[in-house]
Protein backbone atom coordinates (compact mmCIF):
# COMPACT_ATOMS: atom_id res chain seq x y z
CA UNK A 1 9.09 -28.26 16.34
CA UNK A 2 8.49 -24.88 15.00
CA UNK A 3 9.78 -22.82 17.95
CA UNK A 4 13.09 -25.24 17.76
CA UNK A 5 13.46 -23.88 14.61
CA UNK A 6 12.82 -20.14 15.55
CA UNK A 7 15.29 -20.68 18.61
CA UNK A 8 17.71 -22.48 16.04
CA UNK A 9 17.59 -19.61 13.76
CA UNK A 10 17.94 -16.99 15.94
CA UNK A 11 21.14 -18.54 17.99
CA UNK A 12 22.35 -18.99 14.58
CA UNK A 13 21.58 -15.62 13.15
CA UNK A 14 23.29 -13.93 16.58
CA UNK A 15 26.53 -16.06 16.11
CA UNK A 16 27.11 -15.11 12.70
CA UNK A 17 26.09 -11.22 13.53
CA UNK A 18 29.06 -11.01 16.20
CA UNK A 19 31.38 -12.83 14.31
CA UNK A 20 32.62 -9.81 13.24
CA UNK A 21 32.79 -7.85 16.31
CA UNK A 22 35.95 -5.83 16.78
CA UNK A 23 38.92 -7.47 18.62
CA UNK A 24 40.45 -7.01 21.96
CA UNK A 25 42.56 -4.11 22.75
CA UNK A 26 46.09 -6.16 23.37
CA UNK A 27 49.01 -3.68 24.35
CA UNK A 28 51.88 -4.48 21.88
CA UNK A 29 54.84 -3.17 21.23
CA UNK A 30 54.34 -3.45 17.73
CA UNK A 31 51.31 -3.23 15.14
CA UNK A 32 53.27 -5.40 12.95
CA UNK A 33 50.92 -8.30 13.55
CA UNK A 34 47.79 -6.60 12.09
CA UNK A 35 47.46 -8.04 8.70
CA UNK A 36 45.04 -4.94 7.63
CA UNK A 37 43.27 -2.35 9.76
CA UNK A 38 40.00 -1.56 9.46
CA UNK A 39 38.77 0.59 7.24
CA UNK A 40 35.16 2.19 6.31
CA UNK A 41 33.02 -0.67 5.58
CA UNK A 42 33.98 -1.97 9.15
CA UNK A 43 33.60 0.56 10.80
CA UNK A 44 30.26 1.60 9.34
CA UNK A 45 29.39 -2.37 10.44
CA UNK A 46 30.90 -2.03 14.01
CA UNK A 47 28.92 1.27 14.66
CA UNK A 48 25.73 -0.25 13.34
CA UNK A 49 26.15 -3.57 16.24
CA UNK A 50 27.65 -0.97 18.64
CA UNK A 51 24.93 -1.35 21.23
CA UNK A 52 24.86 -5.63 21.04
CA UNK A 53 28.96 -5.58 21.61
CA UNK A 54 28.70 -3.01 24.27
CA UNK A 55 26.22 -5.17 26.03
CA UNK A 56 28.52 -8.43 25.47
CA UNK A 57 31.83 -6.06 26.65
CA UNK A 58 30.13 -5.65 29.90
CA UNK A 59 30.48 -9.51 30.12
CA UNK A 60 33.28 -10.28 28.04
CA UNK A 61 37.21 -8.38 28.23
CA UNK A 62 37.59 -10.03 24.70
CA UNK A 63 35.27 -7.98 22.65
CA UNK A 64 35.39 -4.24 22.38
CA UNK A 65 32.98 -1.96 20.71
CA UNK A 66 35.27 0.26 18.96
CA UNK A 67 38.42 -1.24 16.85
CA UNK A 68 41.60 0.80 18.06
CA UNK A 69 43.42 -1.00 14.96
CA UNK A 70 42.12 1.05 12.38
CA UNK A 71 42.88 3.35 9.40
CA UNK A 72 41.94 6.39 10.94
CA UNK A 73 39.07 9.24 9.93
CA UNK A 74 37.70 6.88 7.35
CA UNK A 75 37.22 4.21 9.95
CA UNK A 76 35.49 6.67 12.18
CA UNK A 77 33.43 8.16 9.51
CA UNK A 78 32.29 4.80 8.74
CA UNK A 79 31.53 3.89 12.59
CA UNK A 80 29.38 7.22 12.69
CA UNK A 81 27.25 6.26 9.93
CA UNK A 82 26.76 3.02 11.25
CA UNK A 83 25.34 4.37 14.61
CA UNK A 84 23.24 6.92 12.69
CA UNK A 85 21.98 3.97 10.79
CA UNK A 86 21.21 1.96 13.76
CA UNK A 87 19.69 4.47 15.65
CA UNK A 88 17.21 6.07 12.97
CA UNK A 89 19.80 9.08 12.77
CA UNK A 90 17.68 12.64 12.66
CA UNK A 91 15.06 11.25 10.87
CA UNK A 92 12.86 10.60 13.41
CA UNK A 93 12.81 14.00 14.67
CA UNK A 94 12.15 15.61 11.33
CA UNK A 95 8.77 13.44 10.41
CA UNK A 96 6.00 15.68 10.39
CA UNK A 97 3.15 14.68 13.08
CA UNK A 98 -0.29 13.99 11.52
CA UNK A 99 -2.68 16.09 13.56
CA UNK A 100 -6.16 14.89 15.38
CA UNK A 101 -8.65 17.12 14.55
């Protein structure tokens, strides 16, 4: 019963986190259709579940990692921060080593 649950959770936890995955790249003749590009709080979220939508792009021609609908720099500056976030940024190679003596 309890792994159910774990299983449940998970599966449930993974289809809300790519819920918001960034859309397919459709060639259009016009943008018009957009509603609202994204901006820096998506872009900061896309960059931080960059590696899980790369992995499901490899699978799926539907989801992309990057958005191409967007609202320019601030949507990159967001997607940035997100992978630095994801990825520990520099701070793992500025920690100072304890030493064995």
């Amino acid at each position: 019963m309890k792994k159910s649950l774990i299983i449940l959770v998970i599966i449930l936890a993974a289809v809300m986190l790519f819920g918001c995955t960034a859309g397919p790249n459709v060639m259009e003749k016009s943008i018009e259709k957009v509603e609202e590009p994204a901006g820096f709080l998506l872009g900061i979220w896309h960059g931080f579940i960059s590696l899980f939508t790369f992995i499901i792009s490899l699978f799926s021609d539907k989801i992309n990692v990057y958005e191409v609908y967007n609202n320019g720099g601030w949507y990159n500056f967001g997607f940035i921060i997100g992978i630095s976030i994801f990825y520990g940024g520099s701070s793992k190679g500025t920690g100072r080593r304890k030493r064995r003596d």
